[in-house]
Protein backbone atom coordinates (compact mmCIF):
# COMPACT_ATOMS: atom_id res chain seq x y z
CA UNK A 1 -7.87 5.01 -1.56
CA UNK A 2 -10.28 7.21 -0.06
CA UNK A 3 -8.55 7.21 3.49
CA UNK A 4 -5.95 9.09 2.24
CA UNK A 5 -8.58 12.24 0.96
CA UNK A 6 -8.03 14.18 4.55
CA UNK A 7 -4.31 13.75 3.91
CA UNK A 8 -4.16 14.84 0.78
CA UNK A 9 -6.83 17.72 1.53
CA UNK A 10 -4.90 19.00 4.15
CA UNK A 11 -1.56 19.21 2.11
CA UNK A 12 -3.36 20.98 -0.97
CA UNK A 13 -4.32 23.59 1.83
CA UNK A 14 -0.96 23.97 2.55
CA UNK A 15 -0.34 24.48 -1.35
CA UNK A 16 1.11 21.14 -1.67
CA UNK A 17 0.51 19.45 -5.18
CA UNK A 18 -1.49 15.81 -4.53
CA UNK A 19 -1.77 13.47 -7.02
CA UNK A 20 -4.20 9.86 -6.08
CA UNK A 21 -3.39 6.49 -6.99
CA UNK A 22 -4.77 3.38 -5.92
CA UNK A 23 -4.23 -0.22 -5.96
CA UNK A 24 -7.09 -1.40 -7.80
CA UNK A 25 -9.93 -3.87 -6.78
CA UNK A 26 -11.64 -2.68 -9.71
CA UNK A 27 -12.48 -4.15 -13.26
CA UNK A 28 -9.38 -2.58 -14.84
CA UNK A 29 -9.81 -5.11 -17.83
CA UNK A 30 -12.52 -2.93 -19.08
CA UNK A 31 -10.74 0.06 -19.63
CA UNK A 32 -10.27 0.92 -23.22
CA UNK A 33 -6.43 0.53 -24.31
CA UNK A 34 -5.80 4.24 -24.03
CA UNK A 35 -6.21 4.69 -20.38
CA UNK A 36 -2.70 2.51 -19.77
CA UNK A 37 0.12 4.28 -19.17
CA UNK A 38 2.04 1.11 -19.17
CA UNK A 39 0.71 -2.60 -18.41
CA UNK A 40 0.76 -1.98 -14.65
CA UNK A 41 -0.76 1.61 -14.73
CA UNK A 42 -4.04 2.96 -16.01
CA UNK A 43 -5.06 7.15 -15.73
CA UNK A 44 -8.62 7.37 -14.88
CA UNK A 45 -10.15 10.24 -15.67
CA UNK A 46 -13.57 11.69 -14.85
CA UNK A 47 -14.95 10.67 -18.33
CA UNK A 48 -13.41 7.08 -18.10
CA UNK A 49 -15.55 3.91 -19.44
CA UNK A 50 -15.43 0.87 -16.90
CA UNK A 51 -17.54 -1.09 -14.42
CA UNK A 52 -20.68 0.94 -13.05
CA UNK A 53 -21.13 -0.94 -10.34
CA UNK A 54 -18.14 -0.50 -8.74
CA UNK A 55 -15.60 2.18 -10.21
CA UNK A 56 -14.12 4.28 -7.37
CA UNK A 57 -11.23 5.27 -9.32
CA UNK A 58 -13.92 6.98 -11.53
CA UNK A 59 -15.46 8.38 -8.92
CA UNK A 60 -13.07 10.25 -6.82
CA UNK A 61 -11.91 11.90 -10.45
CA UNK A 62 -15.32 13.32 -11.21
CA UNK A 63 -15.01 14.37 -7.87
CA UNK A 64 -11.75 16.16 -8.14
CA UNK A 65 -12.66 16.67 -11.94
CA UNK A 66 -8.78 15.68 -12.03
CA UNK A 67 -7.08 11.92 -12.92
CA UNK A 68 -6.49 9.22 -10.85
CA UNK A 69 -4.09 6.17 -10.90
CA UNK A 70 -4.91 2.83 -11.00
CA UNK A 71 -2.61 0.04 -10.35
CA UNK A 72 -3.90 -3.90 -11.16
CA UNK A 73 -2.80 -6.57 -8.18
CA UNK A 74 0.31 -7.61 -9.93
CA UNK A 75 3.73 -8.25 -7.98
CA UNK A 76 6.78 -5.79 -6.78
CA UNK A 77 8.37 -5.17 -9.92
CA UNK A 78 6.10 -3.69 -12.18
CA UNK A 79 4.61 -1.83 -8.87
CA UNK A 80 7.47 0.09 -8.57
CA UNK A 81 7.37 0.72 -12.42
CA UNK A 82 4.26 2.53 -12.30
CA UNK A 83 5.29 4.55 -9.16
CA UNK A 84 8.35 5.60 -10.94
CA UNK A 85 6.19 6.83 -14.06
CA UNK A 86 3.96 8.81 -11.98
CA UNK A 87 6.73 10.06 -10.14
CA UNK A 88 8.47 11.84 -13.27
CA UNK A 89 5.41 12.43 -14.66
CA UNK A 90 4.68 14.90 -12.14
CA UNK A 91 8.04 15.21 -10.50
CA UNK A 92 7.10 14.04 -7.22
CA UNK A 93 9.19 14.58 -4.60
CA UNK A 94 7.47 11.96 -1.70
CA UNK A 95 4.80 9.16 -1.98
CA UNK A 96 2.59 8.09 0.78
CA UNK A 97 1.14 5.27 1.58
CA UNK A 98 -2.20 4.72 2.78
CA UNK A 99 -3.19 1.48 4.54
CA UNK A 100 -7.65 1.74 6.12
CA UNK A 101 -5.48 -1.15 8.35
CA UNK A 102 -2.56 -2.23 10.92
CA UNK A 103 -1.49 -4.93 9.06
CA UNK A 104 0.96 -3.01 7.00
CA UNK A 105 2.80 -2.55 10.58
CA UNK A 106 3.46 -6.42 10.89
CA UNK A 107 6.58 -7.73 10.54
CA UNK A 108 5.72 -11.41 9.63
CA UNK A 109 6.49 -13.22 12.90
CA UNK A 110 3.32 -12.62 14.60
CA UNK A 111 0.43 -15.29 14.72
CA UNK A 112 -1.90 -14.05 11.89
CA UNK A 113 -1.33 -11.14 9.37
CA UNK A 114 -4.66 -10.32 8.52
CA UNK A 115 -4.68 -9.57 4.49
CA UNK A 116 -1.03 -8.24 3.91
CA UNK A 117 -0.24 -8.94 0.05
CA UNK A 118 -1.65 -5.83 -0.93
CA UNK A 119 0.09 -4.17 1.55
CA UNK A 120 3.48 -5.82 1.13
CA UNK A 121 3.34 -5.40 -2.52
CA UNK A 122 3.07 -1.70 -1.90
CA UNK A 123 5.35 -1.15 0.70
CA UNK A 124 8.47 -3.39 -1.07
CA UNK A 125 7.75 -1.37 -4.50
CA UNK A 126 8.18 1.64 -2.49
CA UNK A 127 11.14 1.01 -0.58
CA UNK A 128 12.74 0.22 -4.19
CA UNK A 129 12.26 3.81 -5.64
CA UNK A 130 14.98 6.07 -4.81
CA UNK A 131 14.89 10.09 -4.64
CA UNK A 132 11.52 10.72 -3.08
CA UNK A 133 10.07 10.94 0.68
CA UNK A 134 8.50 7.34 1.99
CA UNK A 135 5.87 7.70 4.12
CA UNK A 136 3.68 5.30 5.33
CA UNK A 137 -0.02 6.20 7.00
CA UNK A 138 -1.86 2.94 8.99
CA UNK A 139 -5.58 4.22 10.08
CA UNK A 140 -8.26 2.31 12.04
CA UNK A 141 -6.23 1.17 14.27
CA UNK A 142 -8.44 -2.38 15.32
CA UNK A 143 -10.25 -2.96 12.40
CA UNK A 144 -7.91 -5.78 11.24
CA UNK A 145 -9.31 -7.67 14.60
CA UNK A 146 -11.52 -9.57 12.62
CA UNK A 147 -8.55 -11.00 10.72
CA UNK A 148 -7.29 -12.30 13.40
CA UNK A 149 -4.17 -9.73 13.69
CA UNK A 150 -3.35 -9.45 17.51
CA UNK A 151 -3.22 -5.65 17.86
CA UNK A 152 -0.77 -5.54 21.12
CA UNK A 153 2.37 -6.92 17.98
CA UNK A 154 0.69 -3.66 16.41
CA UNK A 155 1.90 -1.53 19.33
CA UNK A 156 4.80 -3.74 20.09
CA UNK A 157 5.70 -2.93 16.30
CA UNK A 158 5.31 0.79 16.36
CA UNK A 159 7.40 0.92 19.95
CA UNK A 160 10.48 -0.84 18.16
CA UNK A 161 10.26 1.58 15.63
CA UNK A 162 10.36 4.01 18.11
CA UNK A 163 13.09 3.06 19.67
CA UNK A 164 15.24 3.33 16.41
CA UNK A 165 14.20 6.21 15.88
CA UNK A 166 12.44 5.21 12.68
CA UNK A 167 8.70 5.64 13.57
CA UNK A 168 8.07 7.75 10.31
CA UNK A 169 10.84 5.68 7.67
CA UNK A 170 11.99 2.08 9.25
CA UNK A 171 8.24 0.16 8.33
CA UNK A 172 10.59 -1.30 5.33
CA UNK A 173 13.85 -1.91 7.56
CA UNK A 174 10.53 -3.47 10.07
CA UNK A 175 9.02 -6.47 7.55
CA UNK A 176 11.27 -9.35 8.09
CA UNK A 177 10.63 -11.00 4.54
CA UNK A 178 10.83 -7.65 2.86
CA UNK A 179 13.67 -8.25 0.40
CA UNK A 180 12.15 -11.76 -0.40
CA UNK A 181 9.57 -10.21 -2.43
CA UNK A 182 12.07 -8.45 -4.62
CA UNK A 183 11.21 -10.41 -7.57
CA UNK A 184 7.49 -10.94 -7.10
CA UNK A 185 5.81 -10.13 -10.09
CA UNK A 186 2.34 -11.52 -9.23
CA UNK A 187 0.32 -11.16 -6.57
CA UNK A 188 0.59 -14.52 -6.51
CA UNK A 189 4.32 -14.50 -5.88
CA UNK A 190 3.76 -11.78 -3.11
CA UNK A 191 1.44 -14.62 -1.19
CA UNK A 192 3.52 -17.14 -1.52
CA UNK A 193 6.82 -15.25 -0.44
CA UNK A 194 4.90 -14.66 2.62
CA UNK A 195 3.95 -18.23 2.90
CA UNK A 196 7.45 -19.45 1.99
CA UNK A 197 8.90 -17.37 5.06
CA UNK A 198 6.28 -18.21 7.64
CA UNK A 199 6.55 -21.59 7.17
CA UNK A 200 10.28 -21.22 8.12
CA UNK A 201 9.44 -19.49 11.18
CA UNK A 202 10.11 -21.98 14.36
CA UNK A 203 8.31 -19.49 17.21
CA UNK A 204 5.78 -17.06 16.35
CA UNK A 205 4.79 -14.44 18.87
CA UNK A 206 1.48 -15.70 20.64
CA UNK A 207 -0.97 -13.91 20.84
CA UNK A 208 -1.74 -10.92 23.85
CA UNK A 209 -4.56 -9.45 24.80
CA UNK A 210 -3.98 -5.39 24.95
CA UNK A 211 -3.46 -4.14 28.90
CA UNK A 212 -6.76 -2.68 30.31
């Protein structure tokens, strides 16, 4: 959540309206009932009760003395509900999404995808939502190394993206499982629509060092 602050500062400068959301690691289970929205979105505000350890919903609104989302890990479907509630809610006219990663750029057929059900969750609720700018941000470009993702499919990725045309819109036309996790309503089912599909997979790209 926080990687996307210099975005989102940078488009309030422009006088753009920014609204934060996050997909939660926190306690969310401690909120009282009238911080949900719905079952799969909570507004955290500045004067929120939670977890004190670790709470950065909480934090970044007393920062911005303004509310933040929170989504729990669930699956696609009630994903996209909560984007679509915070999208007429404030009449948002394009979501973006933040990944502090690469693996959001993998397709599925490479040799290791480093943590992606967060990501995949994300990115097939948003491709479901219709009327509103998609836009997906990947930052730290290497960090997923220690995940074992092989950052030369990263660039291979990105370069057949270019070459659609579709470096900005096409990460959803990219993910080769994509419209298997249509009905995931779980985490759980997000993993295991991922598993499903790379077990099926004969000949996975091996793995390449980057050119020095």
């Amino acid at each position: 959540m926080f990687a996307g602050i210099p975005l989102g500062v940078a488009l309030r400068e422009q006088g753009k309206r920014v609204h934060y959301a996050s997909l939660s690691f926190s306690d969310l289970e401690r909120l009282d009932l009238d911080a949900w929205l719905e079952p799969g979105l909570a507004a955290v505000a500045p004067e929120t009760s939670g977890e004190d350890a670790y709470f950065p919903e909480r934090e970044l609104a007393r920062f911005l003395d303004d509310t933040v989302y929170a989504f729990p890990r669930t699956g696609v479907r009630p994903l996209r509900s909560a984007y679509r509630t915070i999208i007429k809610r404030h009449s948002i006219d394009a979501v973006v999404l933040v990944d502090g990663g690469t693996d959001i750029l993998l397709r599925g057929d490479e040799q290791h995808l480093g943590t992606p059900t967060e990501d995949m969750t994300s990115l097939a609720a948003a491709a479901g939502v219709d009327g509103v700018v998609k836009i997906v941000t990947s930052l730290d470009f290497g960090i997923d190394a220690h995940h074992g993702v092989c950052h030369a499919h990263v660039l291979e990725n990105l370069a057949a993206l270019d070459r659609q045309g579709a470096y900005l819109d096409a990460l959803a036309r990219g993910v080769h499982y994509l419209p298997a996790l249509e009905k995931a309503r779980t985490a759980f089912d997000v993993a295991l629509a991922i598993e499903d599909y790379r077990e099926g997979i004969d000949d996975r790209r091996p793995r390449r060092t980057l050119p020095r």
